[in-house]
Protein backbone atom coordinates (compact mmCIF):
# COMPACT_ATOMS: atom_id res chain seq x y z
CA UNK A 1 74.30 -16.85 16.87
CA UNK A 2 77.08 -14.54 15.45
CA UNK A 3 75.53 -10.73 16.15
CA UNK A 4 74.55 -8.59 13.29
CA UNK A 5 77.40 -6.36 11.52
CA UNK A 6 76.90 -2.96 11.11
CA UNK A 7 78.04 0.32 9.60
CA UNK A 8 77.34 3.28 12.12
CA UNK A 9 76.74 2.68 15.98
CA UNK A 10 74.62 4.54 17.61
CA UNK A 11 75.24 3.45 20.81
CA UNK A 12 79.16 4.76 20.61
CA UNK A 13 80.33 7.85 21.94
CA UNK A 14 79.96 10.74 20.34
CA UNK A 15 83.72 11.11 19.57
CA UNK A 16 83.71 7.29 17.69
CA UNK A 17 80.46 8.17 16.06
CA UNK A 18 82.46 11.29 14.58
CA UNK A 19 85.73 9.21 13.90
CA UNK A 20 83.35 6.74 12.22
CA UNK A 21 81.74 9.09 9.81
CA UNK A 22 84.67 11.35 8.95
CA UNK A 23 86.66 7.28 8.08
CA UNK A 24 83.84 7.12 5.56
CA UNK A 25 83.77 10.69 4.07
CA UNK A 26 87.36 10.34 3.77
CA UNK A 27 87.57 7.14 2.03
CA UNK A 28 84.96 8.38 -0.19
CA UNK A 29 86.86 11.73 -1.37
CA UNK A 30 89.85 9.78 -1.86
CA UNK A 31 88.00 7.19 -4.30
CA UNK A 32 86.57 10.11 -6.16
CA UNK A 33 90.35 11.88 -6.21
CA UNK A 34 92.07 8.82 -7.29
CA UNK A 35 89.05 8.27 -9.91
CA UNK A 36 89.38 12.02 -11.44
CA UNK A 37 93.38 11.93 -10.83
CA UNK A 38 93.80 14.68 -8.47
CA UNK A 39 96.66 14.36 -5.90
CA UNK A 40 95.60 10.82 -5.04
CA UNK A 41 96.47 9.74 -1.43
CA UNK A 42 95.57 5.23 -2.01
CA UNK A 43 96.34 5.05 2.01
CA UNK A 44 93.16 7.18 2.81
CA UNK A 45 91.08 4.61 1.34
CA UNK A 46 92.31 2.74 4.16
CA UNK A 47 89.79 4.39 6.27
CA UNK A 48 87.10 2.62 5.26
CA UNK A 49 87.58 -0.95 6.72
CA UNK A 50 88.59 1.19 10.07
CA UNK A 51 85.24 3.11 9.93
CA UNK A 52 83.68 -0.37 9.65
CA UNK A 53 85.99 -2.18 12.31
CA UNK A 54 85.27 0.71 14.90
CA UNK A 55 80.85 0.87 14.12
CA UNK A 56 81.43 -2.96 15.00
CA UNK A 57 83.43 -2.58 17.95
CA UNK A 58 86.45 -4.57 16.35
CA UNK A 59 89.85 -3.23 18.39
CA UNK A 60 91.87 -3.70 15.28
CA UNK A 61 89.49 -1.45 13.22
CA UNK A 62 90.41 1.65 15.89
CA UNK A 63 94.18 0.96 15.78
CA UNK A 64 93.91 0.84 11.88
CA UNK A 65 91.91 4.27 11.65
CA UNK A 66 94.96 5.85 14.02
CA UNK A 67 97.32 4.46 12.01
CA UNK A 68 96.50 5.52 8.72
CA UNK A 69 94.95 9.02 10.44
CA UNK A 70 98.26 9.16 11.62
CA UNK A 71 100.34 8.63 8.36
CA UNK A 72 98.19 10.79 6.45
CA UNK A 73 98.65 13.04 8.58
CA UNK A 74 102.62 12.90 8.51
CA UNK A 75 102.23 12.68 4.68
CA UNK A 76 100.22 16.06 4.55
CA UNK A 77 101.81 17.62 6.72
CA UNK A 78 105.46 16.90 4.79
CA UNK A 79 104.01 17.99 1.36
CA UNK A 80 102.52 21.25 2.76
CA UNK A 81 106.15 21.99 4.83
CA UNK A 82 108.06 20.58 1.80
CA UNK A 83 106.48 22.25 -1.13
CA UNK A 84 104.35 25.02 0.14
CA UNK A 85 101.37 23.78 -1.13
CA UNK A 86 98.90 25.01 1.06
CA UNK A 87 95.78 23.83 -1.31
CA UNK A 88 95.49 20.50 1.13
CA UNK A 89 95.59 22.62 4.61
CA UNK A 90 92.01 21.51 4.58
CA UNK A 91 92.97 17.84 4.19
CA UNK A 92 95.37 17.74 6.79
CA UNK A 93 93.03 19.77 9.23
CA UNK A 94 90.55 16.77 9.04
CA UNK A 95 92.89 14.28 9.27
CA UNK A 96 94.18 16.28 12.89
CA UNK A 97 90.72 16.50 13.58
CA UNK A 98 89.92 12.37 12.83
CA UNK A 99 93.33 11.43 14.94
CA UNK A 100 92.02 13.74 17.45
CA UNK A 101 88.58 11.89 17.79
CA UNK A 102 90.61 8.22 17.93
CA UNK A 103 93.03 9.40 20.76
CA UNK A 104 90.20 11.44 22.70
CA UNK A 105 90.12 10.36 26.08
CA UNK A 106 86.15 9.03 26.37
CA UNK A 107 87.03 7.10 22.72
CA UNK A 108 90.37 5.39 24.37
CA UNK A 109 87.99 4.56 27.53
CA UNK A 110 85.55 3.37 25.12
CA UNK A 111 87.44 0.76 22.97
CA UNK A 112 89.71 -0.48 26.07
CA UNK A 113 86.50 -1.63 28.05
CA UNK A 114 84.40 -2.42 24.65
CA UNK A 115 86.48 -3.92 21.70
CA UNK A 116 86.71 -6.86 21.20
């Protein structure tokens, strides 16, 4: 019998739990950007299926959220350099803060004895 899927675990560590809900905030602003037309950033969305990979324990779900935290990050942090446009500071200090939860050391311990 296949185990029940799920969005949020519980059971996680506290750092995953946090990666896991800022994936899903994320994804959700960047829907409602893209909808409304404001600076849209389509690799965010991204975040989403990682959000869901990591709740289900799913080792390709944590690589994709560093990935994309990662290149958003990169992206963010070129426009703000690049163009001075310090209105997505804010943006880029969440995606820091989400790349900081994937790479912390009790959520690398976490997925390399867990995941599947």
């Amino acid at each position: 019998m296949a185990e029940p899927r799920r969005w949020f675990d519980p059971s996680q560590p506290q750092t995953l739990q946090g990666a896991v809900m800022l994936c899903y905030a994320t994804a959700a602003l960047s829907l409602l950007w893209i909808l409304f037309g404001a600076f849209p950033l389509v690799i965010s969305l991204g975040l989403a299926p990682a959000g869901y990979g990591v709740a289900n324990e799913l080792r390709w779900g944590y690589w994709l959220g560093i990935v994309i935290a990662g290149l958003t990050s990169l992206i963010l942090l070129l426009v703000v350099v690049e163009s001075g446009f310090s209105g997505i500071i804010i943006n880029l200090a969440f995606m820091v803060v989400l790349v900081a939860l994937f790479l912390h050391p009790q959520s690398r311990e976490y997925q390399r004895i867990w995941f599947k």
